[in-house]
N, C-alpha and C. Protein backbone atom coordinates (compact mmCIF):
# COMPACT_ATOMS: atom_id res chain seq x y z
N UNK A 1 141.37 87.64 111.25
CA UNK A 1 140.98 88.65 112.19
C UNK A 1 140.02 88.04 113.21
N UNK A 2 140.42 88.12 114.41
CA UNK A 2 139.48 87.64 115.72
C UNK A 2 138.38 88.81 115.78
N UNK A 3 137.48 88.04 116.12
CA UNK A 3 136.23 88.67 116.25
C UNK A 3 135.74 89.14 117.73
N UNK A 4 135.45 90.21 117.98
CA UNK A 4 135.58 90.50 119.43
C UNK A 4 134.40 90.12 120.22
N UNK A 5 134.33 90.20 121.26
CA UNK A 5 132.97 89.47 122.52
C UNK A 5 132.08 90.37 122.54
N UNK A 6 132.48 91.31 122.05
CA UNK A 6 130.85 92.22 121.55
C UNK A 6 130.10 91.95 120.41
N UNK A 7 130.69 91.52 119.54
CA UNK A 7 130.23 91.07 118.28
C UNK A 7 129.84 89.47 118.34
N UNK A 8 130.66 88.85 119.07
CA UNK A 8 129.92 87.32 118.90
C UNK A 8 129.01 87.48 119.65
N UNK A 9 128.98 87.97 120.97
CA UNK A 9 127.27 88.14 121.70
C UNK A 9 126.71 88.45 121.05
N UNK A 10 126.63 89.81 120.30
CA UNK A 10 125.22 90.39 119.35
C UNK A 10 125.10 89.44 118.53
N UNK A 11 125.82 88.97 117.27
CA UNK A 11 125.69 87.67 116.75
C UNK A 11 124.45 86.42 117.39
N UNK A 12 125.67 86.04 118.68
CA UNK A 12 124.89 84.81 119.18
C UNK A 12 123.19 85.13 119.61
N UNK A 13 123.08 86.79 120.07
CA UNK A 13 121.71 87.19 120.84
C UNK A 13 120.47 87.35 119.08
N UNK A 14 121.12 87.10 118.50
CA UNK A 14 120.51 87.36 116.81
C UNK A 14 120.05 86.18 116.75
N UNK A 15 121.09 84.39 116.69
CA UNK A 15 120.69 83.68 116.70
C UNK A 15 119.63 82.92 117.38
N UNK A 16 119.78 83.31 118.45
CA UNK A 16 118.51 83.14 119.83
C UNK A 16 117.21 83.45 119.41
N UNK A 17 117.11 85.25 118.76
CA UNK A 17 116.04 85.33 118.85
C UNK A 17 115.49 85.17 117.67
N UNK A 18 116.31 84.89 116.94
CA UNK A 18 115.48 84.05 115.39
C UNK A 18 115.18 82.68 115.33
N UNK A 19 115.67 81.52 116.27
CA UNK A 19 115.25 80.71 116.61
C UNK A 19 114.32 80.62 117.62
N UNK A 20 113.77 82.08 118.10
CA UNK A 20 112.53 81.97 118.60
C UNK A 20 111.04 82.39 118.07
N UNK A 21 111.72 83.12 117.24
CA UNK A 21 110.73 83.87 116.18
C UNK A 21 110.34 82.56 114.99
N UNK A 22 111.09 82.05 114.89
CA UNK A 22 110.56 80.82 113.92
C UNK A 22 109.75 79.73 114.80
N UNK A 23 110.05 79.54 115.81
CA UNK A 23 109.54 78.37 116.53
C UNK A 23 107.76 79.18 116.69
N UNK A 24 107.83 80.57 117.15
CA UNK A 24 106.90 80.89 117.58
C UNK A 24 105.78 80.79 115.59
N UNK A 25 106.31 81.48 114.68
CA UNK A 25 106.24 81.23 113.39
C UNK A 25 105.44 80.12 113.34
N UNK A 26 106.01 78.96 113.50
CA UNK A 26 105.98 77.83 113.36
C UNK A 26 104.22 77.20 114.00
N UNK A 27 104.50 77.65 115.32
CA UNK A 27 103.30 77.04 115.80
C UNK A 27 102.27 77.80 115.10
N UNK A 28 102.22 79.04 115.15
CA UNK A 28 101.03 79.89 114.19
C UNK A 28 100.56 79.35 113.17
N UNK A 29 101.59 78.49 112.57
CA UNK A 29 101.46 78.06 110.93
C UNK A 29 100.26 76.72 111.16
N UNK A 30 101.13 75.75 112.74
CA UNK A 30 100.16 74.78 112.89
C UNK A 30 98.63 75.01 113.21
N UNK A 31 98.86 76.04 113.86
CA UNK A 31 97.21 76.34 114.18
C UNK A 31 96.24 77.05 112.98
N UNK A 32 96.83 77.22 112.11
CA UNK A 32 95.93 77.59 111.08
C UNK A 32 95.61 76.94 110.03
N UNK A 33 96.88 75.61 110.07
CA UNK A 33 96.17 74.28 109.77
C UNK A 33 95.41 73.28 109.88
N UNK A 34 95.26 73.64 111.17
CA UNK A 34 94.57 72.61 112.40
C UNK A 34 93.02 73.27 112.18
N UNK A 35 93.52 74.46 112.58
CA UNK A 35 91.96 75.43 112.57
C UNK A 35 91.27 75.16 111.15
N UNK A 36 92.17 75.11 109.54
CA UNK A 36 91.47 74.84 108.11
C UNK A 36 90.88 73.62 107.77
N UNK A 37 91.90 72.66 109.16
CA UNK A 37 91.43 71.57 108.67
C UNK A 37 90.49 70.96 109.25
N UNK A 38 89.87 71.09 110.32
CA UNK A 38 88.62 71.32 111.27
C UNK A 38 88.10 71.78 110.68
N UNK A 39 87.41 72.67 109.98
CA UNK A 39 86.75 73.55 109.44
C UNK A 39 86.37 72.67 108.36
N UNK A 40 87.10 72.45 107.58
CA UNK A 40 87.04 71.58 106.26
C UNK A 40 85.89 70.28 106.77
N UNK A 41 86.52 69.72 107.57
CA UNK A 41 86.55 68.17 108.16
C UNK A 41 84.56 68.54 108.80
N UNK A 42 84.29 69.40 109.48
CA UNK A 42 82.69 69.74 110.05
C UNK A 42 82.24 70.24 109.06
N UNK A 43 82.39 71.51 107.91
CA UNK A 43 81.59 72.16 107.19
C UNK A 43 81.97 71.92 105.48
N UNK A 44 82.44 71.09 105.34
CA UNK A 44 83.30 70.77 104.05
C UNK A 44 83.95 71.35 103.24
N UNK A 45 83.12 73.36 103.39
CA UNK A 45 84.08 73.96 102.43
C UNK A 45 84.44 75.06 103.52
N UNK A 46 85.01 76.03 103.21
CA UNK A 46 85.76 77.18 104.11
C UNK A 46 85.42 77.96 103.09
N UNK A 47 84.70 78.97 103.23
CA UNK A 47 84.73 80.45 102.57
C UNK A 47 86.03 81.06 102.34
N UNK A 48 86.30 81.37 100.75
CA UNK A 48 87.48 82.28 100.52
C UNK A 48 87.74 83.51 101.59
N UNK A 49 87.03 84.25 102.19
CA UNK A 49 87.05 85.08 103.43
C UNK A 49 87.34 84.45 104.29
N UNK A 50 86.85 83.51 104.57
CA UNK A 50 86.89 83.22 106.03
C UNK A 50 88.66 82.29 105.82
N UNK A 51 89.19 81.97 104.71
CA UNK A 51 90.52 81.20 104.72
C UNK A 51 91.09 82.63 104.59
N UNK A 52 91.17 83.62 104.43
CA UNK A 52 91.58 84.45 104.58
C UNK A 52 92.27 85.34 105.86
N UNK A 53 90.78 85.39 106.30
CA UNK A 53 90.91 85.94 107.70
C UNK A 53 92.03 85.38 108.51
N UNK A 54 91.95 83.86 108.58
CA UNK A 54 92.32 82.99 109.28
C UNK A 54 94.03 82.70 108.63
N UNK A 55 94.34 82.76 107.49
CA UNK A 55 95.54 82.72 107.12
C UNK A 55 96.64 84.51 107.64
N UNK A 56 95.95 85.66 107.64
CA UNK A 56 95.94 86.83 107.93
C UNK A 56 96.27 87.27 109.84
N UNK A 57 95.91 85.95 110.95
CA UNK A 57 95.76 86.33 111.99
C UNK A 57 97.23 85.30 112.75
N UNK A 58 98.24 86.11 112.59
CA UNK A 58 99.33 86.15 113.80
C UNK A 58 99.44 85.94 114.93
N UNK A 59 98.29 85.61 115.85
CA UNK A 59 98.54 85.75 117.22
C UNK A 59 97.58 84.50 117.44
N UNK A 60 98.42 83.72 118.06
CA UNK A 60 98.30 82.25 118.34
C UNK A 60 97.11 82.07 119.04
N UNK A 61 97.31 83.01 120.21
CA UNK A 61 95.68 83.02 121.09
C UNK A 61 94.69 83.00 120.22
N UNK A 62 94.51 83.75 119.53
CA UNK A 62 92.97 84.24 119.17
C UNK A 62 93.14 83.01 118.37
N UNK A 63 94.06 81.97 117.49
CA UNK A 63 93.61 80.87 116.00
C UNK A 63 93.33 79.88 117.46
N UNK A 64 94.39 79.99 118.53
CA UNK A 64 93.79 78.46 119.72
C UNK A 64 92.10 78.63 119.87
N UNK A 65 92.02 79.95 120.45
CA UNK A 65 90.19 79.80 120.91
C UNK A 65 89.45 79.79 119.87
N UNK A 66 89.64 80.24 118.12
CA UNK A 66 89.11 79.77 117.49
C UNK A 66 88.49 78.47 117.53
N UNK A 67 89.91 77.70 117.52
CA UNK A 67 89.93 76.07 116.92
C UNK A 67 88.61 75.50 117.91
N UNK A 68 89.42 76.06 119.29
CA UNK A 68 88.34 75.21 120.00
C UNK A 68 86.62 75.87 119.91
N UNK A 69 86.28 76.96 119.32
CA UNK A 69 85.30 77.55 119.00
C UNK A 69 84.51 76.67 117.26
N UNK A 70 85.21 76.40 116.78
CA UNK A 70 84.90 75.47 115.94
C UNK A 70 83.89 74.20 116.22
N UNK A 71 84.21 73.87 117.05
CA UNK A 71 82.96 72.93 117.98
C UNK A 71 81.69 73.57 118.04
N UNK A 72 81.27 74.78 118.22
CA UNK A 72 79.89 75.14 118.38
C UNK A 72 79.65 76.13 117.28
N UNK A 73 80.54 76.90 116.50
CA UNK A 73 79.52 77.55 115.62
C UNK A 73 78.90 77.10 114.70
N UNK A 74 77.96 77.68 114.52
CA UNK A 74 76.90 77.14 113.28
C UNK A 74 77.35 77.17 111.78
N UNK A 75 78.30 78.16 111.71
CA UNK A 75 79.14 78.03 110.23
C UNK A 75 80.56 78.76 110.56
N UNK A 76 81.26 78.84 109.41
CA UNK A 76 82.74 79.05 109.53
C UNK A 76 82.76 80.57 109.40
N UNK A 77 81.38 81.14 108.47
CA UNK A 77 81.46 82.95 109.29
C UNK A 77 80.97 83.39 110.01
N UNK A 78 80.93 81.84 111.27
CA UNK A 78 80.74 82.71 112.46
C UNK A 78 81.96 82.51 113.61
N UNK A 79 83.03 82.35 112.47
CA UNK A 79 84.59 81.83 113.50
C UNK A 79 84.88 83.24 114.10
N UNK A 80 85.32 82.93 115.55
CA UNK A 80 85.51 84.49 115.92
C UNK A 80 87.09 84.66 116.15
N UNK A 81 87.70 85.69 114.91
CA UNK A 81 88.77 86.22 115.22
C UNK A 81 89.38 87.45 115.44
N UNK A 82 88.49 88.23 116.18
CA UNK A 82 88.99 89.24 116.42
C UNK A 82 89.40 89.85 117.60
């Protein structure tokens, strides 16, 4: 049975946007490694809260200005993610 051009578009528009949803996935994942491991690397330990918070926050912006906020706070509960 041939499959009709309405169905392979929706199909193909499925594949698109799940290969964007992972890519985007993806980078989130790096920045909250980047951000744990900075954290680790200046203050040696990370508060169970504060790996929390930070494993918990989806939106890439707020873990980027973290990371680079990591440079000046005085401890890791004073990372700002909200």
């Amino acid at each position: 049975m041939r499959e009709s051009s309405t169905y392979r578009s929706i199909r193909e528009e499925g594949a698109v946007e799940g290969r964007v949803e992972g890519r985007v996935e993806g980078r989130v994942e790096g920045l909250r490694e980047s951000l744990l491991a900075l954290l680790r690397e200046r203050f040696s330990e990370v508060p169970p809260a504060v790996e929390a918070r930070i494993q918990a926050t989806t939106n890439a912006a707020l873990l980027r200005a973290a990371l680079l906020r990591t440079i000046t706070i005085a401890s890791p509960a004073d990372l700002p993610l909200d």
